[in-house]
C-alpha atoms as a PDB file:
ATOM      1  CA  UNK A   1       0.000   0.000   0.000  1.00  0.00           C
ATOM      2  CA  UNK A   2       2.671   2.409   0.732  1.00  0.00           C
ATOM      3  CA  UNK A   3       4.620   1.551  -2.341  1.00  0.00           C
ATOM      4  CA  UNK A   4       1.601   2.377  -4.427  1.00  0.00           C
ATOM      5  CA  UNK A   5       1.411   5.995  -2.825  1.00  0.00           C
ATOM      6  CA  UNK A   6       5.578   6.258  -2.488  1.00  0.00           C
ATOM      7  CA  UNK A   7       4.677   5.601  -7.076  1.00  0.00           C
ATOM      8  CA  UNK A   8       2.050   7.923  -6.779  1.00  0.00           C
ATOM      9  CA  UNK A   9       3.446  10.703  -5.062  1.00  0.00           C
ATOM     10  CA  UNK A  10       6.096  10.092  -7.258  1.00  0.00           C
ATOM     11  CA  UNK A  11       4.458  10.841 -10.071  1.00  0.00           C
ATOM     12  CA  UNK A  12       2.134  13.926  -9.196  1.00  0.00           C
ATOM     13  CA  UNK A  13       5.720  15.029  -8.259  1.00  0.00           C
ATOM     14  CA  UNK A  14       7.160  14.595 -11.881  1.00  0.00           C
ATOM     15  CA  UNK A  15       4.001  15.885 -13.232  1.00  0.00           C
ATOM     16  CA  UNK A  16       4.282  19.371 -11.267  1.00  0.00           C
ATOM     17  CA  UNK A  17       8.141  19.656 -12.505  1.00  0.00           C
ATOM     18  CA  UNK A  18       7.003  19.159 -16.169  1.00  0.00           C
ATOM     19  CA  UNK A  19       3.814  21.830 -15.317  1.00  0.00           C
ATOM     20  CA  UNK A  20       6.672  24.114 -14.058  1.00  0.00           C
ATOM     21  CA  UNK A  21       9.233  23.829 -16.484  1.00  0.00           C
ATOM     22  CA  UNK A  22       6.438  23.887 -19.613  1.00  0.00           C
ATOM     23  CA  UNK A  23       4.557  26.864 -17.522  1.00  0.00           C
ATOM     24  CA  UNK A  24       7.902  28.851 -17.298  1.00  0.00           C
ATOM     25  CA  UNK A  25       9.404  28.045 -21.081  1.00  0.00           C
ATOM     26  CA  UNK A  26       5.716  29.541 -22.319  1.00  0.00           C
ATOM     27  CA  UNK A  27       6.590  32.816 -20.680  1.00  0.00           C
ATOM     28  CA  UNK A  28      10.513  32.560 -21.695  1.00  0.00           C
ATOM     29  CA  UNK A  29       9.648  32.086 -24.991  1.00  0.00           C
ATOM     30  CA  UNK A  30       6.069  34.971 -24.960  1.00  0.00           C
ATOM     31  CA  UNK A  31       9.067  37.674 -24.074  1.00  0.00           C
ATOM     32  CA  UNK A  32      11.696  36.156 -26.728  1.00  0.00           C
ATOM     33  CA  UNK A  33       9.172  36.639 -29.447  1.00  0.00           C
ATOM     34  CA  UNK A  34       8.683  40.237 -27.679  1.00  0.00           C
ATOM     35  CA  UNK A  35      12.532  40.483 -28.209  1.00  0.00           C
ATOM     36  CA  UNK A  36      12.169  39.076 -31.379  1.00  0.00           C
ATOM     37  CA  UNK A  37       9.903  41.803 -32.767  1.00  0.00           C
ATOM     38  CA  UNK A  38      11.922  44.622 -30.906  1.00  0.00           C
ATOM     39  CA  UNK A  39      14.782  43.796 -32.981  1.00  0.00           C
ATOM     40  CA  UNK A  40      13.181  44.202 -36.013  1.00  0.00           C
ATOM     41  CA  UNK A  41      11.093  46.836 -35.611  1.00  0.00           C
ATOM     42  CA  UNK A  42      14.680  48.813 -34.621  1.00  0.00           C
ATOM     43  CA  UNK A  43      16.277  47.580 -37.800  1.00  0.00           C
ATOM     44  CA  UNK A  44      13.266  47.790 -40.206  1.00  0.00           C
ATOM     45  CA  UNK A  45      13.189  51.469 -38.633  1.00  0.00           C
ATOM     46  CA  UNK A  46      16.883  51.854 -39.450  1.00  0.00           C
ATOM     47  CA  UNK A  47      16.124  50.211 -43.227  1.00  0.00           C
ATOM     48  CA  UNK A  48      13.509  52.741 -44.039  1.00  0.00           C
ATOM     49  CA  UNK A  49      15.616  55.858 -42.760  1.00  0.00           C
ATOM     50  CA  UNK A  50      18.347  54.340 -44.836  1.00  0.00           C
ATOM     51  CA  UNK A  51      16.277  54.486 -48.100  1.00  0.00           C
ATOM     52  CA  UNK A  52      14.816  57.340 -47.690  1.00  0.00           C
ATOM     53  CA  UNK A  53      17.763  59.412 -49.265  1.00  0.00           C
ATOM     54  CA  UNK A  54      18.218  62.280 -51.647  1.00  0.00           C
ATOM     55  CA  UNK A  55      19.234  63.274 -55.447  1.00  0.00           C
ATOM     56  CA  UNK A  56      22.036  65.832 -55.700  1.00  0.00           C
ATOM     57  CA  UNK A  57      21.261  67.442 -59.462  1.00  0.00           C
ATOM     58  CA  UNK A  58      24.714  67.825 -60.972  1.00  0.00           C
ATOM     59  CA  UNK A  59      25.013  70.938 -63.440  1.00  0.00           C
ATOM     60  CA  UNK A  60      25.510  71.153 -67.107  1.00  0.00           C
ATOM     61  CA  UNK A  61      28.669  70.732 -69.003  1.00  0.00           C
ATOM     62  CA  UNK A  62      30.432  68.771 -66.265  1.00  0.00           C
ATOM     63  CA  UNK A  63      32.655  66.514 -67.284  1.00  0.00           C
ATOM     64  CA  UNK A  64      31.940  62.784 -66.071  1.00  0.00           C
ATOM     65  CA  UNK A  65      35.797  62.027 -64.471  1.00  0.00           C
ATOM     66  CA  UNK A  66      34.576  65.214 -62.117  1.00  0.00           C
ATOM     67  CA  UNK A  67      31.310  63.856 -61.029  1.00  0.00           C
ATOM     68  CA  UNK A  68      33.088  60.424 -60.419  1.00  0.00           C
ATOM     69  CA  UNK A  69      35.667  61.873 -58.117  1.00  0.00           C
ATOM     70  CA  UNK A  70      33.045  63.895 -56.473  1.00  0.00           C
ATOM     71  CA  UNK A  71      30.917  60.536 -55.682  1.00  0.00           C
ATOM     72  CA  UNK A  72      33.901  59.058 -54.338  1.00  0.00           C
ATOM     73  CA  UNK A  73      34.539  62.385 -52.407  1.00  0.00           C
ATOM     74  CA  UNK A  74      30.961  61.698 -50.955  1.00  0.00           C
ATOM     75  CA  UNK A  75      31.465  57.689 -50.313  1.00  0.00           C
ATOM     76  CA  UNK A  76      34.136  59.120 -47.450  1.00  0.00           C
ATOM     77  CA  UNK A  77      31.674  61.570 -45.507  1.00  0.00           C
ATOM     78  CA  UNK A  78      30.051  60.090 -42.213  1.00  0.00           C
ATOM     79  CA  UNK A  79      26.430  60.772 -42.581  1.00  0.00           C
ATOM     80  CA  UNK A  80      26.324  58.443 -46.639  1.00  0.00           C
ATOM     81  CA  UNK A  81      25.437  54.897 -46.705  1.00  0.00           C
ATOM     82  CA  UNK A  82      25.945  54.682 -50.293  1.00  0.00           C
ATOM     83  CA  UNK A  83      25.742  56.338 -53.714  1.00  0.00           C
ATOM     84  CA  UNK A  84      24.483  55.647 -56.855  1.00  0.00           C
ATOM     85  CA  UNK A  85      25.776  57.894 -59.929  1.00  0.00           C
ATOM     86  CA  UNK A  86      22.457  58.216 -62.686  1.00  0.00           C
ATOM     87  CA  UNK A  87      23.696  59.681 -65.890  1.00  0.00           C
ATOM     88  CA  UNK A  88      21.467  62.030 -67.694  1.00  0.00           C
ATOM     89  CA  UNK A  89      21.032  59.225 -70.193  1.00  0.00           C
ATOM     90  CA  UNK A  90      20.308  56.728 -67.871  1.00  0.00           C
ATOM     91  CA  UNK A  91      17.543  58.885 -65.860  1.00  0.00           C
ATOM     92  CA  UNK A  92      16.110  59.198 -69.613  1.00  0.00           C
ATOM     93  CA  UNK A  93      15.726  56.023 -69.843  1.00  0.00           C
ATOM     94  CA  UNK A  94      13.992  55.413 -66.468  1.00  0.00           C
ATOM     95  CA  UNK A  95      11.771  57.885 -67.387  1.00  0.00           C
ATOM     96  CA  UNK A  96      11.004  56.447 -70.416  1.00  0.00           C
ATOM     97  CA  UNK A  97       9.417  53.140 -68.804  1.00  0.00           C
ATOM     98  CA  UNK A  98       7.537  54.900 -66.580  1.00  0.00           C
ATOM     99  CA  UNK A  99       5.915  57.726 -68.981  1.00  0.00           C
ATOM    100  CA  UNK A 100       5.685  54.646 -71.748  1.00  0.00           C
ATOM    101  CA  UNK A 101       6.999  56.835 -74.813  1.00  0.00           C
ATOM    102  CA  UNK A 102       9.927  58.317 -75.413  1.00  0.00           C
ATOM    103  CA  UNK A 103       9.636  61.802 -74.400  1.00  0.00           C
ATOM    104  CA  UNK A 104      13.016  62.855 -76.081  1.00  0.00           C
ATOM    105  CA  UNK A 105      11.629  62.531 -79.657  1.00  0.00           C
ATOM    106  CA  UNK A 106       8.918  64.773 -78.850  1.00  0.00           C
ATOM    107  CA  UNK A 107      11.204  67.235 -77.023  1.00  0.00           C
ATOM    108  CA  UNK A 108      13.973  66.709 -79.680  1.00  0.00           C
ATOM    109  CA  UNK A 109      16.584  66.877 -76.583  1.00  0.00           C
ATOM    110  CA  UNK A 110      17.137  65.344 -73.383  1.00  0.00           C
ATOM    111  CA  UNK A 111      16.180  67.681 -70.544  1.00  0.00           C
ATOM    112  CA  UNK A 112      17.246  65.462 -67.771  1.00  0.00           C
ATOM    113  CA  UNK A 113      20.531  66.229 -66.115  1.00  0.00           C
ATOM    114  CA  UNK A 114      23.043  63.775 -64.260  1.00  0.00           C
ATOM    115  CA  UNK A 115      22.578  62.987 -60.880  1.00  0.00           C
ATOM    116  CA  UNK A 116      24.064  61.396 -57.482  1.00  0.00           C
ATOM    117  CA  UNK A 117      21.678  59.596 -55.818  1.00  0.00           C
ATOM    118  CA  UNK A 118      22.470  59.314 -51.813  1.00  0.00           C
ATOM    119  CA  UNK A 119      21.410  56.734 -49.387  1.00  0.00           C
ATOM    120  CA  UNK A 120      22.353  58.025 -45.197  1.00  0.00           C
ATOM    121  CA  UNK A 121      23.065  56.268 -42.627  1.00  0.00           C
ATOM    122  CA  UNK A 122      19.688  55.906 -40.331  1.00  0.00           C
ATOM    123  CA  UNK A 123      20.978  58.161 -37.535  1.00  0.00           C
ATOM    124  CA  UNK A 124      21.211  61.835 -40.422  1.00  0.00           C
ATOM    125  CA  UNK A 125      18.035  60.660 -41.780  1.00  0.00           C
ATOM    126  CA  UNK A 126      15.906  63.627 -40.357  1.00  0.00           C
ATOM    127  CA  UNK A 127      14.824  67.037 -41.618  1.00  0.00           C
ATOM    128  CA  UNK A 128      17.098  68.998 -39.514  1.00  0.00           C
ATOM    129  CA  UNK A 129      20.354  67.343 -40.336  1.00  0.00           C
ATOM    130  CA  UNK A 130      19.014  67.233 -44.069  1.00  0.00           C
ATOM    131  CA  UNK A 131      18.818  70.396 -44.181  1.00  0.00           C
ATOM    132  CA  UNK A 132      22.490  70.846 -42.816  1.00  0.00           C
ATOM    133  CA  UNK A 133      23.451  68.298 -45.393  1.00  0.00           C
ATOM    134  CA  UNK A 134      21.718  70.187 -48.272  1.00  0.00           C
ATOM    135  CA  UNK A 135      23.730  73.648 -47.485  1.00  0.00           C
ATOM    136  CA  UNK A 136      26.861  71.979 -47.341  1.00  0.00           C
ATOM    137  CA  UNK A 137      26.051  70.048 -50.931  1.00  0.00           C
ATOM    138  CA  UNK A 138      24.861  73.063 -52.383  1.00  0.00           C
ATOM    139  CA  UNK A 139      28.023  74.915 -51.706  1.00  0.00           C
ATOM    140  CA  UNK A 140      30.155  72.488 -54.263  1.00  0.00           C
ATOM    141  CA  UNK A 141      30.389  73.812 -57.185  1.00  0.00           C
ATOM    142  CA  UNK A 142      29.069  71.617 -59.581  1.00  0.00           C
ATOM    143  CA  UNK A 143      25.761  70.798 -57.846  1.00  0.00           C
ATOM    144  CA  UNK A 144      23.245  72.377 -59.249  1.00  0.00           C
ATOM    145  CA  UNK A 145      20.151  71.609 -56.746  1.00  0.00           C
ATOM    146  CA  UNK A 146      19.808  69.035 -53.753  1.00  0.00           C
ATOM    147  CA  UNK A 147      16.242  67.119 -53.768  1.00  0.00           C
ATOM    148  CA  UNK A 148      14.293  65.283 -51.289  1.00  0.00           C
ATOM    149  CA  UNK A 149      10.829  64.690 -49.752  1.00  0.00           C
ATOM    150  CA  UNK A 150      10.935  66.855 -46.419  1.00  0.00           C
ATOM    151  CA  UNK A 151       7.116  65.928 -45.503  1.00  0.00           C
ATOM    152  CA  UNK A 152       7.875  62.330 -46.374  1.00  0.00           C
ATOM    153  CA  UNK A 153      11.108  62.606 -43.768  1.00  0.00           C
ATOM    154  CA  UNK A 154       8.715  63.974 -41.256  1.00  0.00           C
ATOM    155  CA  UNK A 155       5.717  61.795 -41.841  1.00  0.00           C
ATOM    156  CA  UNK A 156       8.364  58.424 -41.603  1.00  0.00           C
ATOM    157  CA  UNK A 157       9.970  59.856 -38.366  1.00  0.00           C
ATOM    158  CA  UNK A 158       7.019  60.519 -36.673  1.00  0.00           C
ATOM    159  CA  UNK A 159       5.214  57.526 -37.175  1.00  0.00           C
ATOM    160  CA  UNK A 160       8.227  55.586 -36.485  1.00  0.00           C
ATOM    161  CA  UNK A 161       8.604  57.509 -32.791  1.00  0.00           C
ATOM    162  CA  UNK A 162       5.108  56.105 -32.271  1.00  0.00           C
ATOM    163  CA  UNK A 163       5.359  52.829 -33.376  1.00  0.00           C
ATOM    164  CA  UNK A 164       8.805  52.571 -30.877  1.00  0.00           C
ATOM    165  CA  UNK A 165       6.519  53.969 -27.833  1.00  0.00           C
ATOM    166  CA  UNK A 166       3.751  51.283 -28.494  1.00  0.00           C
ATOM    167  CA  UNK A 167       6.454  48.510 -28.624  1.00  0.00           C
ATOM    168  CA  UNK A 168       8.208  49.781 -25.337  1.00  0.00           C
ATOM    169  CA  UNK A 169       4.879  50.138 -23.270  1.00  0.00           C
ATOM    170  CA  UNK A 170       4.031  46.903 -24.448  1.00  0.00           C
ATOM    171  CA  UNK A 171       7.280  45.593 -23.688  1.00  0.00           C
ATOM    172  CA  UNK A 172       6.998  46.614 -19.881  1.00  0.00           C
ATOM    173  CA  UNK A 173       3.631  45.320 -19.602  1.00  0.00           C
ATOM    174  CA  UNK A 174       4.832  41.941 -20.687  1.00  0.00           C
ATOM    175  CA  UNK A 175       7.391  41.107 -18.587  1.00  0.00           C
ATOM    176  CA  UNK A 176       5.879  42.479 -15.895  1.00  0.00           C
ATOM    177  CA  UNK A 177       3.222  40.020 -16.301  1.00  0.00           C
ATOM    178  CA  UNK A 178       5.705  37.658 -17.272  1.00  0.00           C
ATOM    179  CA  UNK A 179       7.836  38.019 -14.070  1.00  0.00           C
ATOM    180  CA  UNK A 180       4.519  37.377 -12.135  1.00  0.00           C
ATOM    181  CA  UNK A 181       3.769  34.635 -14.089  1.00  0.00           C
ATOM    182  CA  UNK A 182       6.612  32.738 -13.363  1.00  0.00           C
ATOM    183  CA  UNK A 183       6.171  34.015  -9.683  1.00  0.00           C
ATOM    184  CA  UNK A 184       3.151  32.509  -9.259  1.00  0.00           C
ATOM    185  CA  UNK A 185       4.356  29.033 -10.357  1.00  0.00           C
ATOM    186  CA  UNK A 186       7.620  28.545  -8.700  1.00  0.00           C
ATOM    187  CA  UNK A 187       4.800  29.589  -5.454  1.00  0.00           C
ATOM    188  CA  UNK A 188       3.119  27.000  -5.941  1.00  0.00           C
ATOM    189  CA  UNK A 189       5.483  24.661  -6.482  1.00  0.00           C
ATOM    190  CA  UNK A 190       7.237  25.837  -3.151  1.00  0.00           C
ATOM    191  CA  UNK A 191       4.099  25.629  -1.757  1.00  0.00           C
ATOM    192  CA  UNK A 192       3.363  21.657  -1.759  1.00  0.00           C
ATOM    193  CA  UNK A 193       6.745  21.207  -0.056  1.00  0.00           C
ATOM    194  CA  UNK A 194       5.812  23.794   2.662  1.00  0.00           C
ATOM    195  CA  UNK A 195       5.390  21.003   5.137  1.00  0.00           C
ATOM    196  CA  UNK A 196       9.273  19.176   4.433  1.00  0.00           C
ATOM    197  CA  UNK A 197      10.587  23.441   4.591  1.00  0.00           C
ATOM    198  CA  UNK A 198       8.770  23.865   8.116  1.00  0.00           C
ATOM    199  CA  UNK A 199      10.097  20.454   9.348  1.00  0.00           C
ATOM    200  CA  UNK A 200      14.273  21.233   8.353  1.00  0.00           C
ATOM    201  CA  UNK A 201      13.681  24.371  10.277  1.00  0.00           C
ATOM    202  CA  UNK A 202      12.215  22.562  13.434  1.00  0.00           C
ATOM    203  CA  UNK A 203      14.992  20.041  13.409  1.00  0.00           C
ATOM    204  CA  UNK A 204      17.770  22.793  13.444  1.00  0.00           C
ATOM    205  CA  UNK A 205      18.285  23.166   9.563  1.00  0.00           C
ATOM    206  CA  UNK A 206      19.490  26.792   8.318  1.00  0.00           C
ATOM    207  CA  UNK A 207      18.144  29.057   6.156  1.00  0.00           C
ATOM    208  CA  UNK A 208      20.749  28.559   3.746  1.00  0.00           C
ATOM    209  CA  UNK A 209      21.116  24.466   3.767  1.00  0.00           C
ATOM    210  CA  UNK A 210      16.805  24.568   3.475  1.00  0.00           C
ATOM    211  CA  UNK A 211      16.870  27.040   0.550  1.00  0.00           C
ATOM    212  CA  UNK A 212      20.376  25.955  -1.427  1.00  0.00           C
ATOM    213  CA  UNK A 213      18.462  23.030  -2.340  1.00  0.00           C
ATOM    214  CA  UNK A 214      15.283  24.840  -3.981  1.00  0.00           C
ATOM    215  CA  UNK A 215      16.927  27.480  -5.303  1.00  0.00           C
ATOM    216  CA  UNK A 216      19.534  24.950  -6.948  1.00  0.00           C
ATOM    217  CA  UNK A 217      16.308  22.893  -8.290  1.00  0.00           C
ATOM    218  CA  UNK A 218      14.799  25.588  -9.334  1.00  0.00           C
ATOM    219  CA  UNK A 219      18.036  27.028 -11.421  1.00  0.00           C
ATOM    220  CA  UNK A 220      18.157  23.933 -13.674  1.00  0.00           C
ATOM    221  CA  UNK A 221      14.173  24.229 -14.274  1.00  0.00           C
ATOM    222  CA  UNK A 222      14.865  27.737 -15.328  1.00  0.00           C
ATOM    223  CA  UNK A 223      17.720  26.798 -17.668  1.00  0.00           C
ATOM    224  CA  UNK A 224      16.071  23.721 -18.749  1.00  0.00           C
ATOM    225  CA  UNK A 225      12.838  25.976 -19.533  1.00  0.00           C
ATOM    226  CA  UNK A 226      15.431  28.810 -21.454  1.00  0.00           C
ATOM    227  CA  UNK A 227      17.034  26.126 -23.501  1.00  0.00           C
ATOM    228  CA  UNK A 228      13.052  24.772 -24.554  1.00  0.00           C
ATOM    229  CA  UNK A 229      12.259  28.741 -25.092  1.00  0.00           C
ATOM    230  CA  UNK A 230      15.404  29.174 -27.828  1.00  0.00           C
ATOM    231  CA  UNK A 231      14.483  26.135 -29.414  1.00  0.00           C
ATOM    232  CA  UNK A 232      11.268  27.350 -30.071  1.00  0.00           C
ATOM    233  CA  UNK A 233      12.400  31.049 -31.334  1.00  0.00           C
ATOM    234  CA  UNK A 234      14.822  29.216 -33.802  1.00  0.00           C
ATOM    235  CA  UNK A 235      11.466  27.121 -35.070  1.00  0.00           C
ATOM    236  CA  UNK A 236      10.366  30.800 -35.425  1.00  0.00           C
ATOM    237  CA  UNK A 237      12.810  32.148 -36.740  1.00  0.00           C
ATOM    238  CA  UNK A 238      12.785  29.393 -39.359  1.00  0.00           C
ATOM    239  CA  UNK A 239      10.142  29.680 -40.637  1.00  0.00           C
ATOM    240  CA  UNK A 240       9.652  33.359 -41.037  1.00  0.00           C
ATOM    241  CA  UNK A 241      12.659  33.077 -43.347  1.00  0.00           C
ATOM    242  CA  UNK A 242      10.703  30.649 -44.928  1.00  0.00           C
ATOM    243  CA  UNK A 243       7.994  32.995 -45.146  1.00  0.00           C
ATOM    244  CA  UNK A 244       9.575  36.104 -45.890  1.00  0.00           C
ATOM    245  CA  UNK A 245      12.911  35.551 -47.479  1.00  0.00           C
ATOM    246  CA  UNK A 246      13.567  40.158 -47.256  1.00  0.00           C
ATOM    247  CA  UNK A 247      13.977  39.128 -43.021  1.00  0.00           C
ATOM    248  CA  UNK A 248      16.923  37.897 -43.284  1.00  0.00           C
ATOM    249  CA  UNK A 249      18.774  41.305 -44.488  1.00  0.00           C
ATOM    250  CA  UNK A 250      17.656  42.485 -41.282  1.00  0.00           C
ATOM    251  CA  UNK A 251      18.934  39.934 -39.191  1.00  0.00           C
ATOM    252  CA  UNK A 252      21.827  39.577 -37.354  1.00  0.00           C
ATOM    253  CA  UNK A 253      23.368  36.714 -35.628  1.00  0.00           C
ATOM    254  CA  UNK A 254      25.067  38.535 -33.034  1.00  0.00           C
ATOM    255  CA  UNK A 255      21.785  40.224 -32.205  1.00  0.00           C
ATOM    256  CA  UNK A 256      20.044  36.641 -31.662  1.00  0.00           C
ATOM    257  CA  UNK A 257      22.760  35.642 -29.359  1.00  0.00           C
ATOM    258  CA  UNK A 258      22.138  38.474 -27.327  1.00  0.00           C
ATOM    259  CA  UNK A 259      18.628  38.144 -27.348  1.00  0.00           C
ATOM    260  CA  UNK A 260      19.287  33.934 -26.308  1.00  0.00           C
ATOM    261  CA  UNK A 261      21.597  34.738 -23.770  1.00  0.00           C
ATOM    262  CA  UNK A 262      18.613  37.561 -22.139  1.00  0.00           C
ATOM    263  CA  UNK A 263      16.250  34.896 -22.152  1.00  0.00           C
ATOM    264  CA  UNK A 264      18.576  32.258 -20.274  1.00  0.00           C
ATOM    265  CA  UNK A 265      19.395  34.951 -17.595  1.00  0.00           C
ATOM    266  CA  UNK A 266      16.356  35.933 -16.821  1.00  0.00           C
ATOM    267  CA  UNK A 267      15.031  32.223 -16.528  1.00  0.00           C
ATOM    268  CA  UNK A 268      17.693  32.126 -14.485  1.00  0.00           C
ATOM    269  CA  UNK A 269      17.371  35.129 -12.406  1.00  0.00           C
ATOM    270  CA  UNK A 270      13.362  35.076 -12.020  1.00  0.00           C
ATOM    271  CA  UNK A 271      13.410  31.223 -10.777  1.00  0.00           C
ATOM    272  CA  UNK A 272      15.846  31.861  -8.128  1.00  0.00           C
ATOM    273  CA  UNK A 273      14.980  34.889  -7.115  1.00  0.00           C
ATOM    274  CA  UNK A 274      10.859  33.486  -6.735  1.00  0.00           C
ATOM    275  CA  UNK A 275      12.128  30.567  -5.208  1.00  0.00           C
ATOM    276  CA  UNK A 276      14.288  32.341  -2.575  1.00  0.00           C
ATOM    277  CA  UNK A 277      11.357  34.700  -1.834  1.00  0.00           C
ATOM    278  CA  UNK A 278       8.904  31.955  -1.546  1.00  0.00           C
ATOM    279  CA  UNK A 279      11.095  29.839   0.612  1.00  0.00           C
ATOM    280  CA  UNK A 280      11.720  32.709   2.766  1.00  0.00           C
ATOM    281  CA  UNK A 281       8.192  33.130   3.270  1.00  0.00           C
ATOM    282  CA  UNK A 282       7.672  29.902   4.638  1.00  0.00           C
ATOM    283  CA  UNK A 283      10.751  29.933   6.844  1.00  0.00           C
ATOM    284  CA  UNK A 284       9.368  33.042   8.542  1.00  0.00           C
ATOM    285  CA  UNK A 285       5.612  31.859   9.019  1.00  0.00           C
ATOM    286  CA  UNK A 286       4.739  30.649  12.290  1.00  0.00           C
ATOM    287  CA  UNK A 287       4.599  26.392  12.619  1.00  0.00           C
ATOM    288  CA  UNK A 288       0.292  26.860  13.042  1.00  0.00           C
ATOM    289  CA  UNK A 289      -0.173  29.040   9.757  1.00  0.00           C
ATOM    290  CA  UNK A 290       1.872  26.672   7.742  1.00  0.00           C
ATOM    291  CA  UNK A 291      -1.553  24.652   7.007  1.00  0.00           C
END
């Protein structure tokens, strides 16, 4: 009779640990997908500054070896991404495709000068710095006229500000409720061993020797529960690329490691630190409220 409950207290025992560790990878893996999205909203915010850009209209009657060495002058300054020269003939051409008749036979000349277009780096990709940038272009002497969409700038940074607040009040709500989450189940798991804590203590055991124990348990669930939580975000990860082949120019490995190793520390860090607290709290209750 008493092997039959030893086997089934055995196994509501195993059952709990597999609740807890399942329970706790959910919520590990709820605020890696948070993490997840955080990291690409920052560089899909980065990728549209980036291609926002200007055209720098070159003047007439420049010769083409100037122009050249003035794009390569501009590959060197801080605030360009990259360059692409358009020759007058070239922009013609464009033009042509997207009018759908060739507007130099009705003109009987090509109107279209050569330009530079420019591509900055995410951080000079706002109205005030553009318009620094535009004095300073206009001031070489063969540009003729610096072009760009200022309300588009605006509109893009604005919306982009707003979209970045969402995701970080979001982000606090989450792992707040994560954090009690997690709380709540390393609680209860602490809790149906409330009697075996009380009786160490009544015997003479320490704080330390009663907790070191938990708290050691309770550190492998956590990593055991990270490790199930990455495995999952790779699945994810996956099969987004899968999905949508343009993600993976704005991933970066280095970035996902830093986002695996968060996860692992704070499975690590909210396990131990619940489990301390709720042993504590049973440690300081009086023998009588312990039931």
């Amino acid at each position: 009779m008493s092997g039959n409950e030893d086997k089934s207290g055995q196994k509501r025992l195993q059952a709990s640990t597999v609740t807890t560790i399942i329970s706790i990878s959910l919520v590990l893996f709820m605020l890696g997908l948070l993490g997840l999205i955080i990291l690409h909203a920052g560089k899909l915010s980065d990728y549209v500054k980036e291609n926002i850009g200007f055209s720098v209209i070159i003047k007439e009657n420049i010769k083409e070896s100037s122009i050249l060495e003035f794009q390569k002058k501009l590959d060197t300054r801080p605030f360009v991404k990259s360059t692409d020269y358009i020759t007058s003939e070239q922009a013609a051409e464009d033009l042509k495709k997207e009018l759908g008749e060739d507007f130099i036979d009705f003109l009987g000349y090509n109107p279209l000068l050569a330009s530079i277009d420019i591509r900055l780096h995410a951080d000079y990709a706002n109205n005030d710095s553009l318009a620094v940038l535009e004095q300073q272009l206009l001031s070489e002497r063969l540009v003729k006229e610096v072009f760009y969409h200022k309300s588009l700038v605006d509109a893009v940074n604005k919306n982009l500000r707003r979209i970045g607040l969402v995701i970080l009040s979001f982000s606090i709500v989450l792992l707040l409720i994560s954090i009690a989450l997690i709380n709540n189940t390393i609680r209860l798991s602490v809790y149906s061993k409330r009697f075996i804590i009380k009786t160490m203590q009544l015997v003479g055991a320490t704080h330390t020797f009663i907790s070191k124990p938990f708290i050691m348990k309770s550190l492998l669930h956590g990593l055991i529960s990270a490790i199930i939580a990455i495995i999952l975000l790779i699945v994810v990860l996956y099969f987004s690329r899968q999905a949508l082949p343009e993600l993976v120019n704005l991933q970066e490995i280095d970035l996902f490691l830093s986002l695996f190793g968060i996860v692992t520390f704070l499975g690590l860090f909210i396990t131990g630190f619940s489990t301390l607290f709720a042993v504590g709290r049973y440690l300081s209750l009086k023998s009588h409220k312990v039931h």
